[in-house]
C-alpha atoms as a PDB file:
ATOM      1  CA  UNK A   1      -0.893   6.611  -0.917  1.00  0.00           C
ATOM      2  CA  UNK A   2      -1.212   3.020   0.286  1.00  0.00           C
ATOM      3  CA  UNK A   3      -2.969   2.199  -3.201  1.00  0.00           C
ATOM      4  CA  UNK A   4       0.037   3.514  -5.075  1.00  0.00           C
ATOM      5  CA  UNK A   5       2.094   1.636  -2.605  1.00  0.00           C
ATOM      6  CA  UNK A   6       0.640  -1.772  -3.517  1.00  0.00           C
ATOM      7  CA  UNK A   7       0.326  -0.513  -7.158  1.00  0.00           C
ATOM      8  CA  UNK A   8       4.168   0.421  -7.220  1.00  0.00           C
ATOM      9  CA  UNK A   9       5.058  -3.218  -6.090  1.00  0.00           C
ATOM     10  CA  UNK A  10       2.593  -5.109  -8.115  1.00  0.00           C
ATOM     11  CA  UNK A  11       0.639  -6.107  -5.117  1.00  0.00           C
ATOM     12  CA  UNK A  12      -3.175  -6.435  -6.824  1.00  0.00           C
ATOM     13  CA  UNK A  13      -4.820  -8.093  -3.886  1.00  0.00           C
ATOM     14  CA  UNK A  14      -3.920  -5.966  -1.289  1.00  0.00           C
ATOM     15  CA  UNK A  15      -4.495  -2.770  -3.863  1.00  0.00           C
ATOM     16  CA  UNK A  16      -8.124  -4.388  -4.883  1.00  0.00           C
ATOM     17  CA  UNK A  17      -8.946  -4.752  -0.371  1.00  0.00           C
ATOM     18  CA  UNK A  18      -7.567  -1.278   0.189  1.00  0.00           C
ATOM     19  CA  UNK A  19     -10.040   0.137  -2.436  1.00  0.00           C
ATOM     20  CA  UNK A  20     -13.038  -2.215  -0.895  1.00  0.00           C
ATOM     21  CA  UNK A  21     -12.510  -0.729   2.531  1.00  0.00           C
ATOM     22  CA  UNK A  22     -13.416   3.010   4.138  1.00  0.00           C
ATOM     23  CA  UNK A  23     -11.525   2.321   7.549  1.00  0.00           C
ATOM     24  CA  UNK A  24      -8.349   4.179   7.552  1.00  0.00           C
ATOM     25  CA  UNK A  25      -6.743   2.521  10.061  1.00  0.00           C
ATOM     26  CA  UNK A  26      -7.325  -0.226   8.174  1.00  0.00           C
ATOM     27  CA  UNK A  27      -6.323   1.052   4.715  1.00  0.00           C
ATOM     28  CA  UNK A  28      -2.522   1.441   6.991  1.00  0.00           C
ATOM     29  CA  UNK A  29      -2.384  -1.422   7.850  1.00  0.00           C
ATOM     30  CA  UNK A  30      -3.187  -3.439   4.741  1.00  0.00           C
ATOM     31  CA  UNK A  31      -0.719  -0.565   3.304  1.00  0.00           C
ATOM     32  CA  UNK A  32       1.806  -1.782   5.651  1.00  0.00           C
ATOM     33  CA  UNK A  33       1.048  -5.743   4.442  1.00  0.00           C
ATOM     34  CA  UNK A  34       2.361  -4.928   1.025  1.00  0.00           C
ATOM     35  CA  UNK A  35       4.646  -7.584  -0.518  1.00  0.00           C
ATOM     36  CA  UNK A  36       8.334  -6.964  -1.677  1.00  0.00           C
ATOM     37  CA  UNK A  37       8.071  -3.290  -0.426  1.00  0.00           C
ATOM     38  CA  UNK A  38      11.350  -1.497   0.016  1.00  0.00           C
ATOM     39  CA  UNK A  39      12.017   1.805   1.804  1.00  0.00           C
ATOM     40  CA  UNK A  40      14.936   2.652   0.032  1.00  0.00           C
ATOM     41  CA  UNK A  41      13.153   1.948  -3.187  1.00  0.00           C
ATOM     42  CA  UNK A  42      10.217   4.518  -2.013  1.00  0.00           C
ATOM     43  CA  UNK A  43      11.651   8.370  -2.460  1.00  0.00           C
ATOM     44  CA  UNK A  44      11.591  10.680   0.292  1.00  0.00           C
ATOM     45  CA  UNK A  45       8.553  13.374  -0.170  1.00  0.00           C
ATOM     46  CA  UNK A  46       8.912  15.373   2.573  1.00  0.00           C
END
């Protein structure tokens, strides 16, 4: 999901370090660091 994320908003760097990593926590967080992201722009899975 946090790929996507950064994938979705044309974030390459922080797509290209969530793929280099296995931490989880980490994956978040970097997920979290993604530029121009939007909640309202994201739609509601659940």
């Amino acid at each position: 999901m946090t790929y996507q994320k950064a994938v979705l908003f044309h974030d390459t760097e922080i797509a290209q370090q969530i793929l280099a990593i296995s931490n989880v926590g980490k994956m978040k967080a970097l997920g979290r660091a993604v530029r121009e992201y939007e909640v309202r722009t994201v739609p509601d899975i659940l």
